[in-house]
N, C-alpha and C. Protein backbone atom coordinates (compact mmCIF):
# COMPACT_ATOMS: atom_id res chain seq x y z
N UNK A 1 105.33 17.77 70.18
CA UNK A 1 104.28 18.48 70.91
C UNK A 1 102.98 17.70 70.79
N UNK A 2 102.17 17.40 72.08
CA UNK A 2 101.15 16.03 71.88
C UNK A 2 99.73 17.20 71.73
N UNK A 3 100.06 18.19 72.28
CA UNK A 3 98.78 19.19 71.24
C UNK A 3 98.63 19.09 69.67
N UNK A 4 99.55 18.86 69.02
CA UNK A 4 99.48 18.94 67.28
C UNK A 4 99.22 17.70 66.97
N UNK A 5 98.76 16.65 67.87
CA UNK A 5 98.53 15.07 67.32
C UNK A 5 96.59 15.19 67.13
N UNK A 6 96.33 15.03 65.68
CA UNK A 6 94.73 15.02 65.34
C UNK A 6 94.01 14.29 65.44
N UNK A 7 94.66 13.15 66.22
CA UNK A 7 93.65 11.90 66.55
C UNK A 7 92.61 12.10 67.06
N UNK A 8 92.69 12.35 68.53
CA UNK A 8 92.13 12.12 69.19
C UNK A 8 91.17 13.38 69.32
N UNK A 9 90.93 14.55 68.68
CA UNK A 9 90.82 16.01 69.00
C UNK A 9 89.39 15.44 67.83
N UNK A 10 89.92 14.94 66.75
CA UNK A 10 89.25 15.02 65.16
C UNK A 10 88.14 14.20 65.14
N UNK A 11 88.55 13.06 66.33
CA UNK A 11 87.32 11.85 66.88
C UNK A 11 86.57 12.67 67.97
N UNK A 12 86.70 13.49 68.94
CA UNK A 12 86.05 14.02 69.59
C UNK A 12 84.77 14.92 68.75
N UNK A 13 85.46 15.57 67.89
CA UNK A 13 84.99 16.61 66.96
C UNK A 13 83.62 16.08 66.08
N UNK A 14 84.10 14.65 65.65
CA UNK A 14 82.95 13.73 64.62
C UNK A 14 81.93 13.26 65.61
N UNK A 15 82.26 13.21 66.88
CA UNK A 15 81.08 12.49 67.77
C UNK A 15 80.34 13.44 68.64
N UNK A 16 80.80 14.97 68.14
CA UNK A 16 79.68 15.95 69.07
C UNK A 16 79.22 16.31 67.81
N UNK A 17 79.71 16.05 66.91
CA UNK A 17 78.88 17.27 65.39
C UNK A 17 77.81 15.76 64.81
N UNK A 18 78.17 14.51 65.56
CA UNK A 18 77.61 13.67 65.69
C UNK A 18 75.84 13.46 66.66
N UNK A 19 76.37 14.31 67.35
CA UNK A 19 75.39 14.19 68.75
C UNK A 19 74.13 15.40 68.40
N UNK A 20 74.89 16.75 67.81
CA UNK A 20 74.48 17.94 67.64
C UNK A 20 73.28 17.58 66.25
N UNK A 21 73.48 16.77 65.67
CA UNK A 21 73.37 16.59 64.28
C UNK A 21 71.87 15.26 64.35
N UNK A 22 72.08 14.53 65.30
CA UNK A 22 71.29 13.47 65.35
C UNK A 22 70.18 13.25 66.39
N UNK A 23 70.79 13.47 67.14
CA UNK A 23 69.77 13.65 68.76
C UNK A 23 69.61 14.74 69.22
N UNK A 24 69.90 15.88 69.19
CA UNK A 24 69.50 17.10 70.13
C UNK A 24 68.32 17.30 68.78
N UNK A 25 68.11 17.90 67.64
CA UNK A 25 67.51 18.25 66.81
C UNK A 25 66.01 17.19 67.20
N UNK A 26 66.36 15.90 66.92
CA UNK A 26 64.77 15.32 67.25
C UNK A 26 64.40 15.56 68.73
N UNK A 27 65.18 15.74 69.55
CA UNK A 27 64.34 16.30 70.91
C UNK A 27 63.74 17.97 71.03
N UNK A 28 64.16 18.62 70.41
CA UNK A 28 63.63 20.03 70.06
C UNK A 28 62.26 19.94 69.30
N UNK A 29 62.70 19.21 68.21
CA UNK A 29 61.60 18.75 67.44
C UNK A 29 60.05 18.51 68.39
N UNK A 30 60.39 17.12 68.88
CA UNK A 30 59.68 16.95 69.79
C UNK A 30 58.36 17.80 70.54
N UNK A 31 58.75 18.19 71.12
CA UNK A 31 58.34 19.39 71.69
C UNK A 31 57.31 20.35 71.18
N UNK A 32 56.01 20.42 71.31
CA UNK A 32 54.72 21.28 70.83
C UNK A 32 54.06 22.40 71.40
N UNK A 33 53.83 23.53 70.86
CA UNK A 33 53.74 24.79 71.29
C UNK A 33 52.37 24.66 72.00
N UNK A 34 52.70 25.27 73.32
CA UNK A 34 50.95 25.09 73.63
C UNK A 34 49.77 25.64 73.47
N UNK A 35 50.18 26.83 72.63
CA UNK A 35 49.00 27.43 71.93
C UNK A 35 48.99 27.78 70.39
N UNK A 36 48.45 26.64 69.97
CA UNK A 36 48.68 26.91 68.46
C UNK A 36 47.96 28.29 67.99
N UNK A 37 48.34 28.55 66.39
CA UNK A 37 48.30 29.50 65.94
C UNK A 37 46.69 29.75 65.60
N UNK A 38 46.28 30.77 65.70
CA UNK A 38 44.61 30.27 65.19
C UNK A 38 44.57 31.41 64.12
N UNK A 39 43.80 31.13 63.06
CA UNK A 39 43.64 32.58 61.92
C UNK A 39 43.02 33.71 62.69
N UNK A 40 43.29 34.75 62.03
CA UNK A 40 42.73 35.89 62.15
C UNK A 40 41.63 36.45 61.72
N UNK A 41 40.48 36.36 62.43
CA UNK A 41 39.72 36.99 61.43
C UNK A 41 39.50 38.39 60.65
N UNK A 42 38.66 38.44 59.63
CA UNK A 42 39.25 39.56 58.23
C UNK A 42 38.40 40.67 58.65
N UNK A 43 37.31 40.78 59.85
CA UNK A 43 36.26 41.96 59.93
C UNK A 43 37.43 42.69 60.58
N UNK A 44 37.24 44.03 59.67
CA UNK A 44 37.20 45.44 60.40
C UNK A 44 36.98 46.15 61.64
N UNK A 45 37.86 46.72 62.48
CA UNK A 45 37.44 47.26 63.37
C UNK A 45 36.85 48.11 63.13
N UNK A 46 35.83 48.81 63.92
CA UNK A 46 35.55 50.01 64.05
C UNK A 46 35.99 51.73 64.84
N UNK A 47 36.66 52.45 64.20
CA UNK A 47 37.26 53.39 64.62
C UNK A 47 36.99 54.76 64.59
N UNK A 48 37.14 55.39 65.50
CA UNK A 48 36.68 56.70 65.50
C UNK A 48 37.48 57.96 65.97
N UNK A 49 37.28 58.72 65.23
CA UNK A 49 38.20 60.03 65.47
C UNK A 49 38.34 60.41 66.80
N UNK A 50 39.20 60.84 67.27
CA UNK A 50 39.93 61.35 68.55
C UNK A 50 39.48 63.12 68.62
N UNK A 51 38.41 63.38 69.29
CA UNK A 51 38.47 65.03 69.52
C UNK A 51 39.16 65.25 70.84
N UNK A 52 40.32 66.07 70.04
CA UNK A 52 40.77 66.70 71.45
C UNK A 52 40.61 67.73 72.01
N UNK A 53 40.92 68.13 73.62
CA UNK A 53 39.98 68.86 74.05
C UNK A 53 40.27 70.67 73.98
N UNK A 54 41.67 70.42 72.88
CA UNK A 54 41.49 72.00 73.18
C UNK A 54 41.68 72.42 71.60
């Protein structure tokens, strides 16, 4: 049965976990968010009680 032969299946296998592993990762990498993160500043809002109307 030429399905149970691991040659050729096991070389396919090393050259995408190959591909997955080496080049897709630095092209993701790549790639920069276009709005970086900026701090938050620490002041307090100001808030006020809710009267409701009945």
């Amino acid at each position: 049965m030429p399905q149970l032969n691991p040659g050729p299946w096991f070389a396919i296998l090393m050259f995408s976990w190959l591909i997955f592993l080496t080049i897709i990762p630095t092209k993701i990498l790549n790639h920069v968010a276009p709005n970086e993160p900026s701090p938050v500043s620490a002041e307090k809002h100001k808030t006020e009680s809710w009267d409701w109307p009945w």
